[in-house]
C-alpha atoms as a PDB file:
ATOM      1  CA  UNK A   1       0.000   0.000   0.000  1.00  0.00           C
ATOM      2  CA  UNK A   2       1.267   3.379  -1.193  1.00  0.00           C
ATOM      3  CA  UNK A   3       2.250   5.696   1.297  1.00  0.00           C
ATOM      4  CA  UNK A   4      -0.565   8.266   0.335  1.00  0.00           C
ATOM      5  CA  UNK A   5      -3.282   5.832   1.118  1.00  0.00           C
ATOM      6  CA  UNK A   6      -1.824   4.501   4.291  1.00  0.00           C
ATOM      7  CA  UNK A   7      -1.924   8.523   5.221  1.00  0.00           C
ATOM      8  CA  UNK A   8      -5.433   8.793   4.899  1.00  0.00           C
ATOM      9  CA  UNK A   9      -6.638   5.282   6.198  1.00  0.00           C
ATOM     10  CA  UNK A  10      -5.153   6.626   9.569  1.00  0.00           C
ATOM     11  CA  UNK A  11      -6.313  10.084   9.060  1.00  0.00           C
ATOM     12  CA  UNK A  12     -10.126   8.216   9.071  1.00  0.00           C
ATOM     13  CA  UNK A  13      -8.830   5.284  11.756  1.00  0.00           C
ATOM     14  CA  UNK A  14      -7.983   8.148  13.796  1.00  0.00           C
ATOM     15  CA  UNK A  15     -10.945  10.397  13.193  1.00  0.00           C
ATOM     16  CA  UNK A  16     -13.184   7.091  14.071  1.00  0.00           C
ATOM     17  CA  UNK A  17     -11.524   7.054  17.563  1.00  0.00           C
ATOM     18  CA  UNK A  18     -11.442  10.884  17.880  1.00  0.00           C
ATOM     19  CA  UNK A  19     -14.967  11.675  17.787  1.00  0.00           C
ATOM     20  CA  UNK A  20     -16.287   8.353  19.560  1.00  0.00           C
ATOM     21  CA  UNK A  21     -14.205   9.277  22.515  1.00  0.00           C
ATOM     22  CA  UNK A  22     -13.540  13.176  22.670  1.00  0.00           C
ATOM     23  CA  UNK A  23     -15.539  16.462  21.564  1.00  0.00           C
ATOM     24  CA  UNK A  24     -12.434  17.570  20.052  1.00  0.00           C
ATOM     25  CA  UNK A  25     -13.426  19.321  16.371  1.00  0.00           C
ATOM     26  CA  UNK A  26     -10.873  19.661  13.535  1.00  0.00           C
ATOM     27  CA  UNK A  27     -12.048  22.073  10.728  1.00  0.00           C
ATOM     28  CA  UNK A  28     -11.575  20.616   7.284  1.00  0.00           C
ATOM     29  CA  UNK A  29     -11.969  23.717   5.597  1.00  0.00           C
ATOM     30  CA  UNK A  30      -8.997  26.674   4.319  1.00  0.00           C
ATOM     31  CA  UNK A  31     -11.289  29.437   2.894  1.00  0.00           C
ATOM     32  CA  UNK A  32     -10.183  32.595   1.939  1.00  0.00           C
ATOM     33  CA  UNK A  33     -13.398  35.003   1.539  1.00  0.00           C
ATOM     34  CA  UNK A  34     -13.994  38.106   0.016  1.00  0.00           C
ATOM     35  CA  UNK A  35     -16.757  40.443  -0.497  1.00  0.00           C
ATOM     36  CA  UNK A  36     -16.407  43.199  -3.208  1.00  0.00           C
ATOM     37  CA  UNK A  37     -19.505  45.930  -2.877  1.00  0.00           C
ATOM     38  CA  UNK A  38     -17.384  48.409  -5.000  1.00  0.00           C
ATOM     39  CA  UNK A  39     -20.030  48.305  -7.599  1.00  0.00           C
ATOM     40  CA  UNK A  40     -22.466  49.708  -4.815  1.00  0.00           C
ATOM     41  CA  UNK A  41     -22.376  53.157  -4.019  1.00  0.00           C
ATOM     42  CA  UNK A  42     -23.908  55.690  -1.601  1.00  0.00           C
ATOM     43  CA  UNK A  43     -24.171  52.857   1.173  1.00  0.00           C
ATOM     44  CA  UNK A  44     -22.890  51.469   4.285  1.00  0.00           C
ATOM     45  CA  UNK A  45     -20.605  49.585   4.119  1.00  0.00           C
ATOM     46  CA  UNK A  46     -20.362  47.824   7.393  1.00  0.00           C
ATOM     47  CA  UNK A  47     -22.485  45.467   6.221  1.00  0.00           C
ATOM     48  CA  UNK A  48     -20.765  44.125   3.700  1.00  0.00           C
ATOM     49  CA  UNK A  49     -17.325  43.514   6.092  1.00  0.00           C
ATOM     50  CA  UNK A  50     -19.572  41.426   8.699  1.00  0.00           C
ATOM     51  CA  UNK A  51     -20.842  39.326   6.049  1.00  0.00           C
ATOM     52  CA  UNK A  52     -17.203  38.988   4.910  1.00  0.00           C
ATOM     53  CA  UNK A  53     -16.424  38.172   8.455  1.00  0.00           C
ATOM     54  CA  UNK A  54     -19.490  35.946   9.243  1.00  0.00           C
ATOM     55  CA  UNK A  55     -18.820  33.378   6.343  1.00  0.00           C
ATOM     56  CA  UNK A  56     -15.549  33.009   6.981  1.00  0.00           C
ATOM     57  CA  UNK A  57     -16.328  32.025  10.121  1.00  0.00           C
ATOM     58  CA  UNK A  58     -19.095  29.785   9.319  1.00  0.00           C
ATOM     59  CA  UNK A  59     -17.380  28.065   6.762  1.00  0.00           C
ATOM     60  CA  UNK A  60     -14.012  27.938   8.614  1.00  0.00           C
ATOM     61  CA  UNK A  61     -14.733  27.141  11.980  1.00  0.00           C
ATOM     62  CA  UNK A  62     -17.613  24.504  11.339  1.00  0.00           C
ATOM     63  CA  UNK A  63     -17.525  20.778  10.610  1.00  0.00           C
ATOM     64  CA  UNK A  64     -18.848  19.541   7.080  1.00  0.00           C
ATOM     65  CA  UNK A  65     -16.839  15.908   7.219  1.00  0.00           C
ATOM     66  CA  UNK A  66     -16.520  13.342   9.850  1.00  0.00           C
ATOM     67  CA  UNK A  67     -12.902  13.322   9.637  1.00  0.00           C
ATOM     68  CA  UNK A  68     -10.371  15.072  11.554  1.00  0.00           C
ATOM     69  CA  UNK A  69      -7.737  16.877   9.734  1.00  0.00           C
ATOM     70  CA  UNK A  70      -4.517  18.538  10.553  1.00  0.00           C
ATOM     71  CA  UNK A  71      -4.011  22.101   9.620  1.00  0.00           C
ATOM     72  CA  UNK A  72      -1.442  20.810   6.998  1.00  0.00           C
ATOM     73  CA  UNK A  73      -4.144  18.792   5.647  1.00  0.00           C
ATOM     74  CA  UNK A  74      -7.234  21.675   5.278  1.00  0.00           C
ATOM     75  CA  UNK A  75      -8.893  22.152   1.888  1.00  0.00           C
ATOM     76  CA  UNK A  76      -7.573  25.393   0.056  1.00  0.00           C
ATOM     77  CA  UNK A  77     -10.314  26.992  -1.260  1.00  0.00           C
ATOM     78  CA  UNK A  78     -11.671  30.624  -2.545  1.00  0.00           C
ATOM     79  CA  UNK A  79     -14.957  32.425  -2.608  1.00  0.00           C
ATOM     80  CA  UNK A  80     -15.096  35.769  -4.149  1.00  0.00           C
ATOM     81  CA  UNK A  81     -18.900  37.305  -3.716  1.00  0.00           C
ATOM     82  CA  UNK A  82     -19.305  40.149  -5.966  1.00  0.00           C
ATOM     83  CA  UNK A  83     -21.966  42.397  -4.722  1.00  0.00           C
ATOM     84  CA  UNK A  84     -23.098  43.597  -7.990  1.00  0.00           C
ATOM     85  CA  UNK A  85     -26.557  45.362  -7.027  1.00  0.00           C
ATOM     86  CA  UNK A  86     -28.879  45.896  -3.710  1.00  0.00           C
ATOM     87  CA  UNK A  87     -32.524  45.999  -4.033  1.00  0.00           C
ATOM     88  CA  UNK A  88     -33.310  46.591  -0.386  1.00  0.00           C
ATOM     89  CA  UNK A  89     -31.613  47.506   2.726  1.00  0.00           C
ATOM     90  CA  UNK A  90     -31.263  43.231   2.752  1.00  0.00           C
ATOM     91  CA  UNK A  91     -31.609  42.416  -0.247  1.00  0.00           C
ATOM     92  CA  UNK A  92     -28.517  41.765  -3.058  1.00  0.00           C
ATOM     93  CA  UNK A  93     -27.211  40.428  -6.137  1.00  0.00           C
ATOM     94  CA  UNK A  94     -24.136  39.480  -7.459  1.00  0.00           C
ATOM     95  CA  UNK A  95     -22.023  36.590  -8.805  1.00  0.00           C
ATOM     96  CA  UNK A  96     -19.347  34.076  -7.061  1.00  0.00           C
ATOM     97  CA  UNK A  97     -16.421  32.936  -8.214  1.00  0.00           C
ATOM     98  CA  UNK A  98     -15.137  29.786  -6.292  1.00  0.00           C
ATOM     99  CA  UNK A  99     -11.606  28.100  -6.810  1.00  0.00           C
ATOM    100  CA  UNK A 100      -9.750  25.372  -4.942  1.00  0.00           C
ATOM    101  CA  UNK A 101      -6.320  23.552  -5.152  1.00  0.00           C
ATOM    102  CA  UNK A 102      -4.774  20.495  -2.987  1.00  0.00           C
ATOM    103  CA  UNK A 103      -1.229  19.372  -2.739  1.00  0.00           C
ATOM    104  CA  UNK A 104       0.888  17.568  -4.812  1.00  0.00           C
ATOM    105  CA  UNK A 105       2.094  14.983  -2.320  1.00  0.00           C
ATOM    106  CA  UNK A 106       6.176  15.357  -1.889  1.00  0.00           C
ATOM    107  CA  UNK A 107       6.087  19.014  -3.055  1.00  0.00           C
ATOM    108  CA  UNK A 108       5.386  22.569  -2.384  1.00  0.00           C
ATOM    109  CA  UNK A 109       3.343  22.370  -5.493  1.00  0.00           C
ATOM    110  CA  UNK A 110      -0.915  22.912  -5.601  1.00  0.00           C
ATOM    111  CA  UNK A 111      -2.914  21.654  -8.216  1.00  0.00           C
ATOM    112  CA  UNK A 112      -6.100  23.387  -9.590  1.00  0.00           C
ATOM    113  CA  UNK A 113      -8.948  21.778  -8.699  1.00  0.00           C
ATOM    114  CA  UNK A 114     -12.284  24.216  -9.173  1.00  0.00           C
ATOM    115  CA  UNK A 115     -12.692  27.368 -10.910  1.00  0.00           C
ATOM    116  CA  UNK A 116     -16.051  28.345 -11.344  1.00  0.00           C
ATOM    117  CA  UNK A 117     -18.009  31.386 -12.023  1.00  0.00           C
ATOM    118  CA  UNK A 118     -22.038  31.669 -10.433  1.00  0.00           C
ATOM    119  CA  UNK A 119     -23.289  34.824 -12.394  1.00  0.00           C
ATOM    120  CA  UNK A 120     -26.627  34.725 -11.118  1.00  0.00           C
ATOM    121  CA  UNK A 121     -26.794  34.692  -7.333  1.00  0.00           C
ATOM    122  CA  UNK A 122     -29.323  37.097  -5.130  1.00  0.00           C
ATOM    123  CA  UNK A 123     -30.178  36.770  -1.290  1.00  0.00           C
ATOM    124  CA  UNK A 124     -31.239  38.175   1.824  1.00  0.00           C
ATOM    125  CA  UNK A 125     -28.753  38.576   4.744  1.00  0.00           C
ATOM    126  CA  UNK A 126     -29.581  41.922   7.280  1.00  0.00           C
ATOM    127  CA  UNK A 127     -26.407  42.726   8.999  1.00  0.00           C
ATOM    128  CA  UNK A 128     -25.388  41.250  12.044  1.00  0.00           C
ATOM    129  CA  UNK A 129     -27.579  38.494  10.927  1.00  0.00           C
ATOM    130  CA  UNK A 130     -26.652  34.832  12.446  1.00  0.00           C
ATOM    131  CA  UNK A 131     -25.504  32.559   9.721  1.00  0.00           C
ATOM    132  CA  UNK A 132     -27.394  29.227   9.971  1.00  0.00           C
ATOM    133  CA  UNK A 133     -27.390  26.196   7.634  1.00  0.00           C
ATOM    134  CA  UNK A 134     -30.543  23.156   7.842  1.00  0.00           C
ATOM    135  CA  UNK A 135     -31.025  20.292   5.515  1.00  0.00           C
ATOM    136  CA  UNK A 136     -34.453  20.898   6.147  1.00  0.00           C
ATOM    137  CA  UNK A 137     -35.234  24.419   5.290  1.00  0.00           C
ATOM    138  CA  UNK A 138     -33.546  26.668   2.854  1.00  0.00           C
ATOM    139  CA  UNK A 139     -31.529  29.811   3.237  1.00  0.00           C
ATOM    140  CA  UNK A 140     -30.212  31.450   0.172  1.00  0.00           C
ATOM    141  CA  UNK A 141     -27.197  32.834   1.764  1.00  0.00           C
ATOM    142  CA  UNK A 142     -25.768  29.942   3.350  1.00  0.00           C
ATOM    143  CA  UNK A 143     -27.674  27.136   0.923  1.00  0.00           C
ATOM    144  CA  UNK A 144     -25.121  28.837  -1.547  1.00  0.00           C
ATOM    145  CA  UNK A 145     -21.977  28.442  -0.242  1.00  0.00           C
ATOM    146  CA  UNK A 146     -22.730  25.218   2.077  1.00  0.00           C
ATOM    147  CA  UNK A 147     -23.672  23.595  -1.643  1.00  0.00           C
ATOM    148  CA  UNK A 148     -19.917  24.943  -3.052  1.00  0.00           C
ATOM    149  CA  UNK A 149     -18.590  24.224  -0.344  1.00  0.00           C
ATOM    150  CA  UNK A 150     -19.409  20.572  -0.847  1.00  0.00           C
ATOM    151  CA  UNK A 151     -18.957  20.413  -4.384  1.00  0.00           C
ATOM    152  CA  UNK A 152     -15.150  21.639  -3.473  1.00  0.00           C
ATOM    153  CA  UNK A 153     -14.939  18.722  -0.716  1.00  0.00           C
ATOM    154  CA  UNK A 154     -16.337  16.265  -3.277  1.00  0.00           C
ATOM    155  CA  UNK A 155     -13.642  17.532  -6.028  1.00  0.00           C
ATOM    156  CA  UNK A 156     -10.626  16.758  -3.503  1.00  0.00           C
ATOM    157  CA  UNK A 157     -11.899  13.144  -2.318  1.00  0.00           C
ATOM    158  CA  UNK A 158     -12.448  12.322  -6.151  1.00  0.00           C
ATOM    159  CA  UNK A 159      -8.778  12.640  -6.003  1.00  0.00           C
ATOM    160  CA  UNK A 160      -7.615  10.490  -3.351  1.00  0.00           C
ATOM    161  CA  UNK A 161      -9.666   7.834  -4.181  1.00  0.00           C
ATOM    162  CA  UNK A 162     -12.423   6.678  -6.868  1.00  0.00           C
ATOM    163  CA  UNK A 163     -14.997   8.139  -7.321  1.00  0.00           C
ATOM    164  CA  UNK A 164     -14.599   9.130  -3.370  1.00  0.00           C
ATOM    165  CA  UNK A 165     -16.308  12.576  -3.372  1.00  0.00           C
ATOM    166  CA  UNK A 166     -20.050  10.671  -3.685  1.00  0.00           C
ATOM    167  CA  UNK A 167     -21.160  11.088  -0.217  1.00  0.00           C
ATOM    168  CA  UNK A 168     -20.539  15.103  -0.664  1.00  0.00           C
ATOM    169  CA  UNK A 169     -22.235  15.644  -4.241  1.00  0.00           C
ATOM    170  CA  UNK A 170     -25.301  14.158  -2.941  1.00  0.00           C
ATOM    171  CA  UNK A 171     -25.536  16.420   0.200  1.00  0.00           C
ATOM    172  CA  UNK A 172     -25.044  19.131  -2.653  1.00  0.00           C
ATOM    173  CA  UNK A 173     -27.925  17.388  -4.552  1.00  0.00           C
ATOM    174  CA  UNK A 174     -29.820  17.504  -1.202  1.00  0.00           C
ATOM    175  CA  UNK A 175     -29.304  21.043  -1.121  1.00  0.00           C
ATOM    176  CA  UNK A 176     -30.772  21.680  -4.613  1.00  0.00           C
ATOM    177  CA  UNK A 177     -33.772  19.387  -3.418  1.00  0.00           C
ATOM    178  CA  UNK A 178     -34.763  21.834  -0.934  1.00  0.00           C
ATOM    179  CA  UNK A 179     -34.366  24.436  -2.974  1.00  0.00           C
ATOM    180  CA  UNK A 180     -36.458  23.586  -5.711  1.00  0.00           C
ATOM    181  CA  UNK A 181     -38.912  25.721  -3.759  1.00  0.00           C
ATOM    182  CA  UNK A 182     -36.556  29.338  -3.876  1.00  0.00           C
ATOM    183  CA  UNK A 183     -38.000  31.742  -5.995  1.00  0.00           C
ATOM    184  CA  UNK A 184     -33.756  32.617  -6.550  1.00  0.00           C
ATOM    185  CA  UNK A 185     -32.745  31.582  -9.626  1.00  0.00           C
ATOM    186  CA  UNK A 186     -29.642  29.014 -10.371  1.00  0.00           C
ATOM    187  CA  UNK A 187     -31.162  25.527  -8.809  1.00  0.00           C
ATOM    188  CA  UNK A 188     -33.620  24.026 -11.364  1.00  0.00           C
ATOM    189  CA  UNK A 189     -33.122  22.472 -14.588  1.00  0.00           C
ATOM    190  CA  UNK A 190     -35.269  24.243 -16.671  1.00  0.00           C
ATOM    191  CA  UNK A 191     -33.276  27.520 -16.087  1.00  0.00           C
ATOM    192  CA  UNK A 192     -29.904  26.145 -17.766  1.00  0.00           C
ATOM    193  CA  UNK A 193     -28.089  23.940 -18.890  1.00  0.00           C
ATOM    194  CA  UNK A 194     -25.441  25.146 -16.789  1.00  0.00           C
ATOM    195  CA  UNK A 195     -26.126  25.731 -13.005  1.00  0.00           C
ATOM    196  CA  UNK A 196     -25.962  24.193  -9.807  1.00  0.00           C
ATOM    197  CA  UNK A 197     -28.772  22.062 -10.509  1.00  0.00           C
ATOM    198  CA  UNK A 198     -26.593  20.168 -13.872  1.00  0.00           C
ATOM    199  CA  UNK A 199     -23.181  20.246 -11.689  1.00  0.00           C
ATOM    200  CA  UNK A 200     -24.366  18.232  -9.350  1.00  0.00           C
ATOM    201  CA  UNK A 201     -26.455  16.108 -11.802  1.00  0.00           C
ATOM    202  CA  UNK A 202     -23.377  15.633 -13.878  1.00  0.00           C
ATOM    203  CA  UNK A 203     -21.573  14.576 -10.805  1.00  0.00           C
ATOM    204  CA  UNK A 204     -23.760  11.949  -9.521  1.00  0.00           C
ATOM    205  CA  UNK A 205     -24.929  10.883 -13.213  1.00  0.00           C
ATOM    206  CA  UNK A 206     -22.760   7.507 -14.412  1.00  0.00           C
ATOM    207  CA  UNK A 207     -22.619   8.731 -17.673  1.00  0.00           C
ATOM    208  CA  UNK A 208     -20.011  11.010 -16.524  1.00  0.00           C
ATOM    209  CA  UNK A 209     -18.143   8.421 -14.180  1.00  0.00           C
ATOM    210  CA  UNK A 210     -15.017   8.396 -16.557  1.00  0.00           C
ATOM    211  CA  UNK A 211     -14.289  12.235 -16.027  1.00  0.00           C
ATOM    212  CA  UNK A 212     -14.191  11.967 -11.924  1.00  0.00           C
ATOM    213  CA  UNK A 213     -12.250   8.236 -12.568  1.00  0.00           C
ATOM    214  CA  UNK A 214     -10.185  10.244 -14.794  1.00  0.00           C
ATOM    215  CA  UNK A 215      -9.718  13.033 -11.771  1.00  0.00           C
ATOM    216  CA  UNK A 216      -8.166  10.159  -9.513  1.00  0.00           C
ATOM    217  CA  UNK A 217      -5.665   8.983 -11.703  1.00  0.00           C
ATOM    218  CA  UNK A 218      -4.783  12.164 -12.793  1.00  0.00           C
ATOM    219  CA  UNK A 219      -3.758  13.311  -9.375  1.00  0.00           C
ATOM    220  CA  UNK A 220      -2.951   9.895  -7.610  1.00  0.00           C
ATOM    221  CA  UNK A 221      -1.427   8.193 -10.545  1.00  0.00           C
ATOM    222  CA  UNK A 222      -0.072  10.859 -11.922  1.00  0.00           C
ATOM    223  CA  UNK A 223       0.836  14.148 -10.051  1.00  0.00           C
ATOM    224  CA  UNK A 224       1.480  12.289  -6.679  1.00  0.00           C
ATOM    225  CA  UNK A 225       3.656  10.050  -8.987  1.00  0.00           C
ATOM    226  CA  UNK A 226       5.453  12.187 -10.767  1.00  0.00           C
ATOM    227  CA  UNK A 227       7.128  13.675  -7.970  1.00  0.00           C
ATOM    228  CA  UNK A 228       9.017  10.040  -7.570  1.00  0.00           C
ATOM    229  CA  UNK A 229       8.983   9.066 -11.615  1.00  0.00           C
ATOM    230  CA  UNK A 230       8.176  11.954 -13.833  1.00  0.00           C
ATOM    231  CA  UNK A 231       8.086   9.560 -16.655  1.00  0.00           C
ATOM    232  CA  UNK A 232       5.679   6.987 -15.485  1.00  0.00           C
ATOM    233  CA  UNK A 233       3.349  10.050 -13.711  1.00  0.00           C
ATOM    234  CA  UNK A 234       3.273  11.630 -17.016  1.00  0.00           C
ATOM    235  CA  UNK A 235       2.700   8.488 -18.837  1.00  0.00           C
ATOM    236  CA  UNK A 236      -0.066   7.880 -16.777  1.00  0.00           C
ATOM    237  CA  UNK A 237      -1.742  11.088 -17.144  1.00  0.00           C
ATOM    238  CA  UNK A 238      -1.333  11.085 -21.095  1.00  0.00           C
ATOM    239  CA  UNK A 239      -2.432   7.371 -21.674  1.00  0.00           C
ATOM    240  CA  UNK A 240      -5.601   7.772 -19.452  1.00  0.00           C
ATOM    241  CA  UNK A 241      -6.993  10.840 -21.113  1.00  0.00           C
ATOM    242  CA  UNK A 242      -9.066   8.188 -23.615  1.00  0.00           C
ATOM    243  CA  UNK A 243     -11.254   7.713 -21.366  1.00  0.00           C
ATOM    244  CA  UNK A 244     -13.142  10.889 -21.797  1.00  0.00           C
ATOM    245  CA  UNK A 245     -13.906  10.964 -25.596  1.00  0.00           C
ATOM    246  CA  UNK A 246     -16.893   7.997 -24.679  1.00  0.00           C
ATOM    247  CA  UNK A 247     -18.067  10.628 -22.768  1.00  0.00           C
ATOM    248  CA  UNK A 248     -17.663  13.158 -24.941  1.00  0.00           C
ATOM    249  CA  UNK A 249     -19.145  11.182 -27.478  1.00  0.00           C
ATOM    250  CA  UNK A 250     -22.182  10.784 -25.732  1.00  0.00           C
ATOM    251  CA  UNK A 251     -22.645  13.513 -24.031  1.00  0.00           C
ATOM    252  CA  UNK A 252     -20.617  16.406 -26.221  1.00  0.00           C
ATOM    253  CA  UNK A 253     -19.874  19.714 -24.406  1.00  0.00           C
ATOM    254  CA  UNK A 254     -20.954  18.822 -21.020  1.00  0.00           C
ATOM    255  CA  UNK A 255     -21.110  20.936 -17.989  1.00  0.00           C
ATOM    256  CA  UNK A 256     -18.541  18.573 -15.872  1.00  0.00           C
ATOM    257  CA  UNK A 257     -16.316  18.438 -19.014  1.00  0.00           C
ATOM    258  CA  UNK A 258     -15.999  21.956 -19.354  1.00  0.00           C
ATOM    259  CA  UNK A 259     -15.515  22.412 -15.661  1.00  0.00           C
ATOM    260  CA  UNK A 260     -12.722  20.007 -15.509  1.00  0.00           C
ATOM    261  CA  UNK A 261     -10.372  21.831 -18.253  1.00  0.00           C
ATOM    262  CA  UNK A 262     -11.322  25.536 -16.784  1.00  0.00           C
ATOM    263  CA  UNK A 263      -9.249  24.184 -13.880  1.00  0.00           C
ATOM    264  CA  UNK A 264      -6.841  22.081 -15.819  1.00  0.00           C
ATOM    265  CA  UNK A 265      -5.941  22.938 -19.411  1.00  0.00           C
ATOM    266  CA  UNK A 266      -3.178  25.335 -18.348  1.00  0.00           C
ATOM    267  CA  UNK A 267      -1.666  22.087 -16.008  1.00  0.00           C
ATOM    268  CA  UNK A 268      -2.110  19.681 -18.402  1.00  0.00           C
ATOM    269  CA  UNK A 269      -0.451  21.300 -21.164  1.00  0.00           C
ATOM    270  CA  UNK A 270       2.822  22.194 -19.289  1.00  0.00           C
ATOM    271  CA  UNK A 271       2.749  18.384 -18.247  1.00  0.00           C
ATOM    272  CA  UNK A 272       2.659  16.443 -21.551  1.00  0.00           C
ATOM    273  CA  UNK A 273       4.736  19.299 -23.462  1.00  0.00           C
ATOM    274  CA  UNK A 274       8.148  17.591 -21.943  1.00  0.00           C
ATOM    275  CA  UNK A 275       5.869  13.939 -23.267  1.00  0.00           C
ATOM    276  CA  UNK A 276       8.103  11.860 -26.105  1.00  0.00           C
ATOM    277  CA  UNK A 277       6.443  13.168 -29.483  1.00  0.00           C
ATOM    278  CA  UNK A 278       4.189  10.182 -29.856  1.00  0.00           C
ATOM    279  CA  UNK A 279       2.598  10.246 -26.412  1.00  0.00           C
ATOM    280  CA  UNK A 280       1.958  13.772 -26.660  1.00  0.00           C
ATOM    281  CA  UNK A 281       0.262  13.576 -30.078  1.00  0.00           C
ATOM    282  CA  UNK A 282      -1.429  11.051 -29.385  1.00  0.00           C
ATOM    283  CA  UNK A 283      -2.657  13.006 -25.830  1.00  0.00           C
ATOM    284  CA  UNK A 284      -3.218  16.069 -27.756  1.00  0.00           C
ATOM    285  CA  UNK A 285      -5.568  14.342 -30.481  1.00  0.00           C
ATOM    286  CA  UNK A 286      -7.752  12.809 -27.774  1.00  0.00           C
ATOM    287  CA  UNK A 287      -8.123  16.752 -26.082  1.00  0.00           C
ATOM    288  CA  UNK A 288      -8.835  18.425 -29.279  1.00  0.00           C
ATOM    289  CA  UNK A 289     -12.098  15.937 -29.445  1.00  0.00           C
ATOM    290  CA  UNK A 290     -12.947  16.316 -26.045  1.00  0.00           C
ATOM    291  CA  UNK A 291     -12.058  20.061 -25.506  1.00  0.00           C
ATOM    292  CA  UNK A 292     -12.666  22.035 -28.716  1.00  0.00           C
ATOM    293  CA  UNK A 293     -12.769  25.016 -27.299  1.00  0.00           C
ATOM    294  CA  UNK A 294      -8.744  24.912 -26.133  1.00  0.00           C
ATOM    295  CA  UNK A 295      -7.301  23.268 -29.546  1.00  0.00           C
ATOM    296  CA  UNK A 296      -5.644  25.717 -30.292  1.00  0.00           C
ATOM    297  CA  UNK A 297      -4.212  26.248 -26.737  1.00  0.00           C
ATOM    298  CA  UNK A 298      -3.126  22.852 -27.007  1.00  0.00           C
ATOM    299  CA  UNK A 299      -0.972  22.481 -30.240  1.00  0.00           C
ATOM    300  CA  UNK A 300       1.450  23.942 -27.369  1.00  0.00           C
ATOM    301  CA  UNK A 301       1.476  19.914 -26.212  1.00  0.00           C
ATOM    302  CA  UNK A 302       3.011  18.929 -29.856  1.00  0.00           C
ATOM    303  CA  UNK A 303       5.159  22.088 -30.757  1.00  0.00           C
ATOM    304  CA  UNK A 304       9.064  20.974 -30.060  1.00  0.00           C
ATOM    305  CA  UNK A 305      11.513  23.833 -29.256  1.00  0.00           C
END
C-alpha cells in the first residue's frame, strides 16, 4: 500500500476514535473570503465587512466531514462574492467565483482543482444576521456556499480515491432538493443547462463516471507520482486521457467536461509538453475531441523547441 493511502486510512482510523471518545473538532476547511460591494455606491458599508467576516467564520470554523484533519491537511479553497446590485436595505445580487487547489504529495506544489463562475446569485442577509445552515429548510445565503462548499470537498476526495467525493455531491444534490422551492434563480433544470442544478447532476450521473475516474488517476497516478517518476506520472496522465472521448461522445460539451479543463488545461499542457512526441500527439488528439474550445491552446502539447 502506497504511502498516500496509508496517510489517509489513519487520518479516518484516527478520526473514528477521535470523535467516539472526545468532543475535540478539527475544521476541514482553508477558505479565503472576500466580499467586493465596490459596484455599490452611496451605502454602508459595514455590512458588507460582517458578512465577509461571518462566512468566513461559518465556513471555517464549522464541521462539514466526519474526519479530523490537521491544519497541513485543510482544503484550500476561494470564494469571491461580488456584490453587484442591492434591491433593499437586505436584499442583493451578485455573482461568485469559487476556486480550490490540494497538494501535490512530496512538493510545495498545488494543483487546480475548481474554478467556477455563479453569475446569477441574489439573497437576503440583514447585517449582524446569524448565519445558519438546515437540511431541512432553505436559506439562500448559506444554501449557496454550504452547496460549493461541498462540491469543493467532493472535487478533492475524487482525487484520493475513486470516485470518493459521492457522499458530498449528494448532500449538494440535497441542497438543490430543498431548494427547488426558492423563488432565486440558479437551482432548477429548466433555467440552464449550466447551473448548480446540472453540476451536481453531472456529478452523480454515471454517464459522466469516466471524467471523476479520470480526476483520480490524474492526481494519484499521476501528479502524486510524478514527484518520484516523472516519466511513469506523465505516462499515466497522457495514456488515461481516452477515457473521456466515450463521454464526450455521448454527451458532447458537457457541464462537468468543461468544468474540468477551466481548472486544468493550463496544467495539463505544461505536463505532456516535456511527453516523447508520440505520447503527446497522441494526448493532444484525444483533447482536441474532447475540448474544442482549447485546440488551439493545445498544439502547445506537440510544438518541439
Amino acid at each position: 500500500m502506497k504511502i498516500f493511502q496509508k496517510k489517509y486510512i489513519i487520518r479516518f482510523l484516527i478520526s473514528v476514535t477521535i470523535l467516539a471518545y472526545s468532543p475535540l473538532k478539527a475544521q476541514e476547511m482553508d477558505c479565503r473570503i472576500q466580499v467586493n460591494s465596490s459596484q455599490i455606491q452611496g451605502t454602508n458599508k459595514t455590512v458588507f465587512e460582517v458578512l465577509q467576516k461571518a462566512l468566513y467564520e461559518f465556513l471555517n470554523d464549522n464541521n462539514w466531514t466526519s474526519h479530523v484533519y490537521g491544519s497541513e491537511e485543510r482544503i484550500e479553497c476561494s470564494f469571491l462574492l461580488n456584490i453587484t446590485k442591492q434591491n433593499s436595505v437586505d436584499d442583493f445580487e451578485g455573482s461568485m467565483q469559487v476556486t480550490s487547489n490540494r497538494p501535490v504529495y512530496g512538493s510545495g506544489y498545488s494543483s487546480p482543482m475548481l474554478n467556477l463562475k455563479d453569475e446569477k446569485i441574489r439573497f437576503r442577509y440583514a447585517e449582524g444576521e446569524s448565519l445558519e445552515f438546515s437540511e431541512s429548510s432553505h436559506n439562500e445565503l448559506t444554501a449557496l456556499f454550504v452547496y460549493y462548499l461541498y462540491i469543493v470537498i467532493g472535487f478533492d476526495y475524487d482525487s484520493f480515491s475513486p470516485l470518493g467525493g459521492s457522499e458530498y455531491f449528494t448532500m449538494a444534490e440535497k441542497i438543490v432538493s430543498t431548494a427547488q422551492s426558492s423563488p432565486y434563480t440558479g437551482w432548477k433544470a429548466f433555467e440552464s443547462r449550466k447551473n448548480r442544478y446540472w453540476l451536481v447532476e453531472n456529478l452523480l450521473n454515471k454517464t459522466y463516471e469516466p471524467i471523476r475516474q479520470y480526476s483520480y488517476t490524474y492526481h494519484r497516478k499521476g501528479l502524486d507520482l510524478m514527484t518520484k517518476n516523472v516519466t511513469e506520472g506523465r505516462t499515466n496522465i497522457a495514456q488515461e486521457i481516452k477515457v473521456l472521448t466515450p463521454v464526450h461522445k455521448q454527451k458532447s460539451n458537457s457541464y462537468l467536461m468543461q468544468m474540468f479543463f477551466e481548472a486544468k488545461a493550463d496544467e495539463i499542457i505544461k505536463i505532456l509538453k516535456e511527453a516523447p512526441s508520440s505520447e503527446a500527439m497522441r494526448a493532444y488528439n484525444v483533447l482536441k475531441e474532447v475540448n474544442p474550445g482549447n485546440a488551439t491552446k493545445y498544439q502547445n502539447i506537440i510544438k518541439k523547441n
